[in-house]
C-alpha atoms as a PDB file:
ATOM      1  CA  UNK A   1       0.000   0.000   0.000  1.00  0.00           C
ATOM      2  CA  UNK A   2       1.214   3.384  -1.018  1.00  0.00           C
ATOM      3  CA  UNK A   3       0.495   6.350   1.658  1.00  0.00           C
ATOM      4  CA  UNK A   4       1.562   9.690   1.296  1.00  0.00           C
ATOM      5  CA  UNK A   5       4.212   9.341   4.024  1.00  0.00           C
ATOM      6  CA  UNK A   6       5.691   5.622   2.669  1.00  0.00           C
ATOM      7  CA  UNK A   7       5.659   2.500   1.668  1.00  0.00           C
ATOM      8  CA  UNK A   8       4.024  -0.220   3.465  1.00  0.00           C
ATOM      9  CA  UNK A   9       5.348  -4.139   2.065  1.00  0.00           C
ATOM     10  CA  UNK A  10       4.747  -7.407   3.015  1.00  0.00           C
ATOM     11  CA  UNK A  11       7.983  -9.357   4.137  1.00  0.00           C
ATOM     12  CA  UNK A  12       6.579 -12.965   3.269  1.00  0.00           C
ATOM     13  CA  UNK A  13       4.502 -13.457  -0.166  1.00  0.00           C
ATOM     14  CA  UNK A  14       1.854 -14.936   1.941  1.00  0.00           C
ATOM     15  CA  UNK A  15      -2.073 -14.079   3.112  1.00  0.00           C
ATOM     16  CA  UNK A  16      -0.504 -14.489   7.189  1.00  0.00           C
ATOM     17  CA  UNK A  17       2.611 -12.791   6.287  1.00  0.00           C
ATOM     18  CA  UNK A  18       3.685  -9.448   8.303  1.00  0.00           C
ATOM     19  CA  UNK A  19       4.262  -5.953   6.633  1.00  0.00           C
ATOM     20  CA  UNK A  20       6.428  -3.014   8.052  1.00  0.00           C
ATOM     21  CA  UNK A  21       6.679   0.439   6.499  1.00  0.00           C
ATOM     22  CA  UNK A  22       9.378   2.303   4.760  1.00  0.00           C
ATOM     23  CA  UNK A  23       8.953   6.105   5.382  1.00  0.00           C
ATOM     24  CA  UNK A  24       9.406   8.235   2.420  1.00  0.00           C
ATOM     25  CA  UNK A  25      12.770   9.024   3.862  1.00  0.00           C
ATOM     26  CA  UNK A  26      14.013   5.280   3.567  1.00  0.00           C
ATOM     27  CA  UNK A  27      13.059   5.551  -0.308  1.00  0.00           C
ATOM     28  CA  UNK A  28      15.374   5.599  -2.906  1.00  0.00           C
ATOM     29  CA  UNK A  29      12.900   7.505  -4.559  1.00  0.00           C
ATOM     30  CA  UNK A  30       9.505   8.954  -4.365  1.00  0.00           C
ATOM     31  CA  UNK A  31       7.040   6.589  -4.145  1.00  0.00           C
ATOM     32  CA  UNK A  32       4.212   8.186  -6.043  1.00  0.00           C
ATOM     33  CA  UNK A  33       6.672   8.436  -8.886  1.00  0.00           C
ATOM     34  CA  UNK A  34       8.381   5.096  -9.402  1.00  0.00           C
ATOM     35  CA  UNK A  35       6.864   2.547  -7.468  1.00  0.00           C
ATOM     36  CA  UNK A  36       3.626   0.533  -7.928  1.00  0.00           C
ATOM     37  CA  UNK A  37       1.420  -1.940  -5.318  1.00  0.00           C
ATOM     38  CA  UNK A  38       2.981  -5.188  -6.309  1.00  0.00           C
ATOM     39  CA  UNK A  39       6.688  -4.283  -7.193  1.00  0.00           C
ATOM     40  CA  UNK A  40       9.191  -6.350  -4.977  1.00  0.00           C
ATOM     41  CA  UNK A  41      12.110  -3.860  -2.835  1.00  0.00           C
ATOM     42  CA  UNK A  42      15.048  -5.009  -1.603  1.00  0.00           C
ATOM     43  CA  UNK A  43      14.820  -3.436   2.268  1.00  0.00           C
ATOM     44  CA  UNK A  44      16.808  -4.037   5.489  1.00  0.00           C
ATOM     45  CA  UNK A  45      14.647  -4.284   8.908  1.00  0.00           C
ATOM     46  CA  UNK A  46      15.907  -0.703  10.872  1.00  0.00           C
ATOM     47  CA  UNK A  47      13.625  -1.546  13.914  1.00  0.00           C
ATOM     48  CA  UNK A  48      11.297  -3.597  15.692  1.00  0.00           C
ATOM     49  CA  UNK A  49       8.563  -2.242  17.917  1.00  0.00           C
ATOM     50  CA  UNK A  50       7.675  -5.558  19.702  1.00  0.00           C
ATOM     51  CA  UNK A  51       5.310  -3.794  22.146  1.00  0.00           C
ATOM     52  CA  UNK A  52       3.288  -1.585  19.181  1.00  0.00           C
ATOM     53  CA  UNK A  53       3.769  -4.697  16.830  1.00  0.00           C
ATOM     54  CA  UNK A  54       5.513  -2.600  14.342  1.00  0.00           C
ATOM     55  CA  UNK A  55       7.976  -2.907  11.669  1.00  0.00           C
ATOM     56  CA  UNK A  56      10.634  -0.323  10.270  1.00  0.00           C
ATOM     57  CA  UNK A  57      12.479  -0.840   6.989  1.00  0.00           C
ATOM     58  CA  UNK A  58      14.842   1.315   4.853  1.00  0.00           C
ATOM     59  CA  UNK A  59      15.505   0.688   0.810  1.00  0.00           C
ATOM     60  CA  UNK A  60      18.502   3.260   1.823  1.00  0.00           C
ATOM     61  CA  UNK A  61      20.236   1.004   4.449  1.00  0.00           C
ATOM     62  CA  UNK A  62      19.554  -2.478   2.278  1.00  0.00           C
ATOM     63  CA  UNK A  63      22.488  -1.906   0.125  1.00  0.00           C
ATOM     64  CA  UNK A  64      24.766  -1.543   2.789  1.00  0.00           C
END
């Protein structure tokens, strides 16, 4: 799902999987320009919120 602040993906291809969000400011790009619902991103996990059950990712920080 594309929101004006990011990037929401889903980590497993599957109906149970979990999804975390990249912020606009993880993108390598804007999101409203380049990338559509179903496109696969390489992203590395920046934080997990274990209490809020939430996710952070960055396409920034995969490629390092």
């Amino acid at each position: 799902m594309i929101v004006p602040f990011g990037v929401f993906v889903r980590i497993e291809d599957r109906e149970d999987g979990f999804e975390g969000l990249v912020h606009t400011d993880e993108l390598d790009q804007s999101p409203q320009d380049v990338i559509e619902v179903g496109d696969a991103l390489t992203v590395k996990i920046t934080d997990v919120d274990l209490v809020r059950r939430r996710i952070a990712l960055s396409q920034r920080q995969a490629d390092r």
